[in-house]
Protein backbone atom coordinates (compact mmCIF):
# COMPACT_ATOMS: atom_id res chain seq x y z
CA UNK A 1 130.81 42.52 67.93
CA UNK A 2 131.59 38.96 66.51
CA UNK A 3 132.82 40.06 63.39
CA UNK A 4 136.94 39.33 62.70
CA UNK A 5 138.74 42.06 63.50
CA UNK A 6 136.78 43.90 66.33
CA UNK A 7 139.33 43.09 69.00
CA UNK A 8 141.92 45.53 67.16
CA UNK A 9 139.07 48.38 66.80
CA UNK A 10 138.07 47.72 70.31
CA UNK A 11 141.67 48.27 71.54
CA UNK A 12 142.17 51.41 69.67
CA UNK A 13 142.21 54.36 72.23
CA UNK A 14 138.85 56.20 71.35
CA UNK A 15 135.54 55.70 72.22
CA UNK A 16 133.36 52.85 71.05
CA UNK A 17 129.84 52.66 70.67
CA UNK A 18 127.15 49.88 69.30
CA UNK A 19 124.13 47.90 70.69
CA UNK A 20 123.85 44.30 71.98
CA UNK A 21 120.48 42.64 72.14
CA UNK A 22 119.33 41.08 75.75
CA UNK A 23 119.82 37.54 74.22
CA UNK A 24 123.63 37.71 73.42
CA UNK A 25 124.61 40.35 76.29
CA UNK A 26 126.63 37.82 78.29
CA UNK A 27 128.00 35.96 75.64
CA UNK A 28 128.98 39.62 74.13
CA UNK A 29 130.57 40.64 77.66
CA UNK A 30 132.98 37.35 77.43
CA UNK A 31 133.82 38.05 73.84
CA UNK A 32 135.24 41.44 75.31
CA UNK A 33 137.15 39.53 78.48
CA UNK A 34 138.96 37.68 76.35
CA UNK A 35 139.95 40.38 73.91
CA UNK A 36 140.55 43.23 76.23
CA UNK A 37 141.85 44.32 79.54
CA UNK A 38 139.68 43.60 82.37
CA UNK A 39 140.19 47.14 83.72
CA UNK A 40 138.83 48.86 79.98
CA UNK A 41 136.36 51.12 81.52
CA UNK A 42 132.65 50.68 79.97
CA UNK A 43 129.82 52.27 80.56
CA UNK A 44 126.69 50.16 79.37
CA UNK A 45 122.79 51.62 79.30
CA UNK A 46 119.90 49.07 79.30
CA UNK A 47 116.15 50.22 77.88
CA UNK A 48 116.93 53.88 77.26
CA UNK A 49 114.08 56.19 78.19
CA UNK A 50 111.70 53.37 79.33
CA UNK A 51 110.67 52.74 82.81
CA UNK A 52 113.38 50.09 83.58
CA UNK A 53 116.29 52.45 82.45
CA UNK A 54 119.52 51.28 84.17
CA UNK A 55 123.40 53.03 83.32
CA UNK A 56 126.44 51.21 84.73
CA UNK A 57 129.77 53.04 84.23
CA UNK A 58 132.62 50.55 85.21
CA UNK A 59 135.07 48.21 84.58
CA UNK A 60 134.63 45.61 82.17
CA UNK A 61 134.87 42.81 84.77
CA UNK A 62 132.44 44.01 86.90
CA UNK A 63 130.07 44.76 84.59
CA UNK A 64 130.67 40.88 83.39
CA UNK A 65 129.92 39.97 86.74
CA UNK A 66 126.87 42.19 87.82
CA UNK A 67 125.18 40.34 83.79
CA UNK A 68 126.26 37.07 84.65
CA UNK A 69 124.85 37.06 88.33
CA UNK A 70 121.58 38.84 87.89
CA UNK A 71 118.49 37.76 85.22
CA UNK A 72 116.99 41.08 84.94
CA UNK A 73 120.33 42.53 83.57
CA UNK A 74 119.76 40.25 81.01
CA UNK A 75 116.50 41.26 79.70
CA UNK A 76 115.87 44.37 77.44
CA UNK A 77 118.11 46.19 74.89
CA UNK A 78 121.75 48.00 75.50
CA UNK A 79 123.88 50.43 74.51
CA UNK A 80 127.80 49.78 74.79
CA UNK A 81 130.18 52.70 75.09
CA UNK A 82 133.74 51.30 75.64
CA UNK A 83 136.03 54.74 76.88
C-alpha cells in the first residue's frame, strides 16, 4: 500500500484487493484518506474463517473511524477490497 504510485491504481475504477497486517491497519486506513474520496466504498474482512471473523462493507471514512476508535479492530489480519 505504501509503495509510489498506489494512489493512481487505487483510483482506477475496478476492484482492489490486498492484505494489511493488524500493526499498520490504521496507519494504512489514513494513507487511503488522504489519497482517495472519503465516500470510496470498502469492504474490509478481519481473521477470515477464525472465531473472531468480522466483515465491514462501508465507506472509507467510517471504516477509518470504527479502526481508530476501537482496539480489537486493530488486532488480527485483514483483507482490503476497495469497489
Amino acid at each position: 500500500m505504501r509503495a509510489k504510485g498506489d494512489s493512481e491504481k487505487l483510483a482506477c475504477p475496478m476492484m482492489w484487493v490486498f492484505y494489511e497486517s493488524s500493526h499498520r491497519i490504521l496507519a494504512t486506513l489514513e494513507d487511503m484518506a488522504a489519497m482517495l474520496s472519503l465516500n470510496r466504498e470498502i469492504i474490509i474482512s478481519r481473521e477470515i474463517t477464525k472465531l473472531f471473523e468480522t466483515i465491514v462493507k462501508t465507506s472509507l471514512e467510517n471504516v477509518l473511524a470504527l479502526v481508530a476508535n476501537d482496539d480489537n479492530m486493530r488486532k488480527g489480519s485483514y483483507d482490503f477490497y476497495f469497489l
